[in-house]
Protein backbone atom coordinates (compact mmCIF):
# COMPACT_ATOMS: atom_id res chain seq x y z
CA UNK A 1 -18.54 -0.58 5.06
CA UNK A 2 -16.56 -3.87 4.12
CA UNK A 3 -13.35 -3.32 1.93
CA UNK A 4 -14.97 -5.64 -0.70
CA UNK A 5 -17.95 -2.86 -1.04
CA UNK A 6 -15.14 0.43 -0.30
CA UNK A 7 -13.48 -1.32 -3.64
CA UNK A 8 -16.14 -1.31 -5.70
CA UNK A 9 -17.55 2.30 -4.98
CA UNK A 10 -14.07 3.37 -5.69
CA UNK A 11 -14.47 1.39 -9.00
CA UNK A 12 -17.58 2.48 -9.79
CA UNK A 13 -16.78 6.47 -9.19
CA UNK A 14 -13.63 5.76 -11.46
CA UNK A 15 -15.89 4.46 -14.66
CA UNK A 16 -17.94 7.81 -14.27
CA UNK A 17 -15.04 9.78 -14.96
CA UNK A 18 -15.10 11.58 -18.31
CA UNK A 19 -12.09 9.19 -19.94
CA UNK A 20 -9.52 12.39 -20.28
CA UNK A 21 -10.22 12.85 -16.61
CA UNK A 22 -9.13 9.42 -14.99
CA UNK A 23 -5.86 10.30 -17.04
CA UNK A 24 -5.36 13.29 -15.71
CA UNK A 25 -5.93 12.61 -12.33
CA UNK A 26 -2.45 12.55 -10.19
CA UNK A 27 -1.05 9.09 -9.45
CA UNK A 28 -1.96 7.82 -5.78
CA UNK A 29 0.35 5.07 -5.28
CA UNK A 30 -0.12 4.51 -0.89
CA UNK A 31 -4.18 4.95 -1.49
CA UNK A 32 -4.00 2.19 -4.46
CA UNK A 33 -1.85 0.13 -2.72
CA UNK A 34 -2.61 0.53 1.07
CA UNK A 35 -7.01 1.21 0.92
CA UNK A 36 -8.02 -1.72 3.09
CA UNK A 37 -4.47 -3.25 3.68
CA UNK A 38 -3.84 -5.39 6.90
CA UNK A 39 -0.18 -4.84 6.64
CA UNK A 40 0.11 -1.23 8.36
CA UNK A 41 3.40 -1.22 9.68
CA UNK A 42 4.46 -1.76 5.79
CA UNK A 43 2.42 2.15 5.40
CA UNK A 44 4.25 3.41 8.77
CA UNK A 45 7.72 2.31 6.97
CA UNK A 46 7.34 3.98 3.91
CA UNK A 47 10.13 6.65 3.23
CA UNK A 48 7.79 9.56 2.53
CA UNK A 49 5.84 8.42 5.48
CA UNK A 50 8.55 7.03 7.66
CA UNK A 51 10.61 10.43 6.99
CA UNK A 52 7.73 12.95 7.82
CA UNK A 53 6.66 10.84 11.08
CA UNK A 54 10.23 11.12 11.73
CA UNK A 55 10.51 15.22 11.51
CA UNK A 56 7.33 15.93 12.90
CA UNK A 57 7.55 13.48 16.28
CA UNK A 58 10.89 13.13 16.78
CA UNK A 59 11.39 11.74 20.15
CA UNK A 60 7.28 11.20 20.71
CA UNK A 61 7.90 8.84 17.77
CA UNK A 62 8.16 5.63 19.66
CA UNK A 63 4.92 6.59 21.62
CA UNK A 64 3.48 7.41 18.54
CA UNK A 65 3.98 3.62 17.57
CA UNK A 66 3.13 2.09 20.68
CA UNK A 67 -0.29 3.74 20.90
CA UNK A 68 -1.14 2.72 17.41
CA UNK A 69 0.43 -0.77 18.47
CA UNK A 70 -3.89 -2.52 18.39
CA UNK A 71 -5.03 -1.05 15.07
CA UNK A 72 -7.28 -2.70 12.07
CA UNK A 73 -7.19 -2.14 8.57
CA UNK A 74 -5.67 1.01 6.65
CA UNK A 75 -9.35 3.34 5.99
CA UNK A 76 -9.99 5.95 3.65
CA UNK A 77 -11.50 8.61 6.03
CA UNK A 78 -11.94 12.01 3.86
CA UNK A 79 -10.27 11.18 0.88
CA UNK A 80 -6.89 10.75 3.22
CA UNK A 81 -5.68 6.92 4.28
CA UNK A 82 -6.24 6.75 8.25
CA UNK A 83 -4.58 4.59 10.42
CA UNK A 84 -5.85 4.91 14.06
CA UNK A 85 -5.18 2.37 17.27
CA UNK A 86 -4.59 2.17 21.29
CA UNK A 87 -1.59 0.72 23.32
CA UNK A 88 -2.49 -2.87 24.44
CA UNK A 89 -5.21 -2.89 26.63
CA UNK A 90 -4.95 1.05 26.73
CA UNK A 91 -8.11 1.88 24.29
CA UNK A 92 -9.93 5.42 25.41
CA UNK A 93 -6.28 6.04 27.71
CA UNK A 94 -3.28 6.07 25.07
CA UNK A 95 -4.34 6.11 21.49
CA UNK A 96 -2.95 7.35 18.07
CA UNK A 97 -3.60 7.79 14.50
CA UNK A 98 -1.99 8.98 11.14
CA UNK A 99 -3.72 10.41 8.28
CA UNK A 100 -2.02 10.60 4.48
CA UNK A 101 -3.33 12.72 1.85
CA UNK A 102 -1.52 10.65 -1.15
CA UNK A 103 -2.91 13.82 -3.51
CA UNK A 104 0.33 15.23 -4.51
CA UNK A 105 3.85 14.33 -5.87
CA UNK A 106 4.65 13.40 -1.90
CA UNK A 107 2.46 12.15 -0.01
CA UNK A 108 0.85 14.42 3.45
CA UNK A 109 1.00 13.72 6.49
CA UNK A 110 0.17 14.51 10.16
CA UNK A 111 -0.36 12.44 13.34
CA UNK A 112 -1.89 12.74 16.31
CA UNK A 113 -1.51 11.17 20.02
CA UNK A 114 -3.96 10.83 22.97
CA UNK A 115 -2.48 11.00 26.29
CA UNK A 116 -2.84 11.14 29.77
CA UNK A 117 -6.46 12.91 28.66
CA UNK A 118 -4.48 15.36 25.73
CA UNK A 119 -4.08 15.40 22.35
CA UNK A 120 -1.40 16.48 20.72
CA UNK A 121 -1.16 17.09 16.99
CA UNK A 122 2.10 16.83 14.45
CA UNK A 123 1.17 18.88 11.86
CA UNK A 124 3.01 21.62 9.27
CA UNK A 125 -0.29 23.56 9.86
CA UNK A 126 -0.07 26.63 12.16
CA UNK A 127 -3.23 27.26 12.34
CA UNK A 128 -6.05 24.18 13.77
CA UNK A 129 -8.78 24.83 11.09
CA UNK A 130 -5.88 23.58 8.76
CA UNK A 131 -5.53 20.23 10.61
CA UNK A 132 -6.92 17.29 8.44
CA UNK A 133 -10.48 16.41 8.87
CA UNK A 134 -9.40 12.34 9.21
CA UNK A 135 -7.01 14.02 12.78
CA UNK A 136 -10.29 16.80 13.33
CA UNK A 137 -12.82 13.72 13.37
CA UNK A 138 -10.66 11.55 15.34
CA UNK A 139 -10.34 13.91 17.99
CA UNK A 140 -13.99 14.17 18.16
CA UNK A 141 -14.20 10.60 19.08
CA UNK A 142 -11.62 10.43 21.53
CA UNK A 143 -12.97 13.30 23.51
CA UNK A 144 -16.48 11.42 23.34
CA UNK A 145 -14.74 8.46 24.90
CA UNK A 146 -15.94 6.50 21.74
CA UNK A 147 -19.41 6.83 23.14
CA UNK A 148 -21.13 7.76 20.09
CA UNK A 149 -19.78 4.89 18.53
CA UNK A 150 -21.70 3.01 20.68
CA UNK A 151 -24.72 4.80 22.38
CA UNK A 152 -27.10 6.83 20.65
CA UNK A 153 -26.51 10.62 21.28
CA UNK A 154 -30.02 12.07 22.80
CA UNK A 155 -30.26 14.39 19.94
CA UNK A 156 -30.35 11.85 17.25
CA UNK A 157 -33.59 10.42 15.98
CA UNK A 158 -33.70 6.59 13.99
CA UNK A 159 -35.81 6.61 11.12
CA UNK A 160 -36.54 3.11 10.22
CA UNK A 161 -36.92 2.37 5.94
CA UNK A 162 -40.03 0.23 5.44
């Protein structure tokens, strides 16, 4: 889905809501102003981003940033902003990513890295079926090797719309 079409879904959903209910809903400064944003080291530096990152890595930080150092835009994967990447010419070897959940007064977060064929997860969840879906789904793809991205799994059937 292009950003252009991501913005105007988001738009649309937001004119359905009741008009007490769009006033009520918590302020989500990062989604509003990072949904679709080129400039992701500008999310990475944010101080409720920037700090957690900090606490949670602490000296796998820097690898942290060097696998996510080939990313694309900032996605909304699961309601939470996703930021996900390789090391130069490292894709399906050394890769990262970063999911936010701007729901709350402070924004969420937890990371992941892909390494030397593990993954390791920074979370404040003990417990992995309390691991973000945007990290869960991730690690799905990296332990595909991105294949079904690419090549249709054998169990999935194409119906074509007429």
């Amino acid at each position: 889905m292009n950003n252009q079409a991501l913005h105007t879904g988001v738009l649309a959903l937001l004119l359905l809501l009741p008009m007490g209910a769009a006033a009520q809903a918590p302020t989500r400064p990062l989604l509003k102003k990072y949904i679709g944003n080129p400039d992701t080291d500008a999310l990475l530096r944010e101080p409720a981003v920037r700090a957690q990152l900090e606490a949670m890595l602490g000296k796998n930080l820097p690898t942290l940033i060097r696998n996510l150092n080939v990313k694309g835009e900032v996605e909304l994967s699961n309601g939470a902003l996703m930021l996900n990447g390789n090391a130069p010419h490292k894709g399906g070897e050394e890769e990262a990513i970063v999911c936010i959940a701007d729901a709350g007064p402070v924004p969420y977060v937890e990371a992941a890295i892909f390494s030397k064929g593990k993954v390791a997860i920074f979370t404040k969840s003990p417990q992995y079926d309390g691991v973000m879906l945007c990290v869960k789904d991730w690690i799905t793809q990296v332990n595909s090797g991105h294949r079904d991205r690419m090549a249709q799994p054998k169990n999935v059937q194409l119906t074509v719309a007429r």
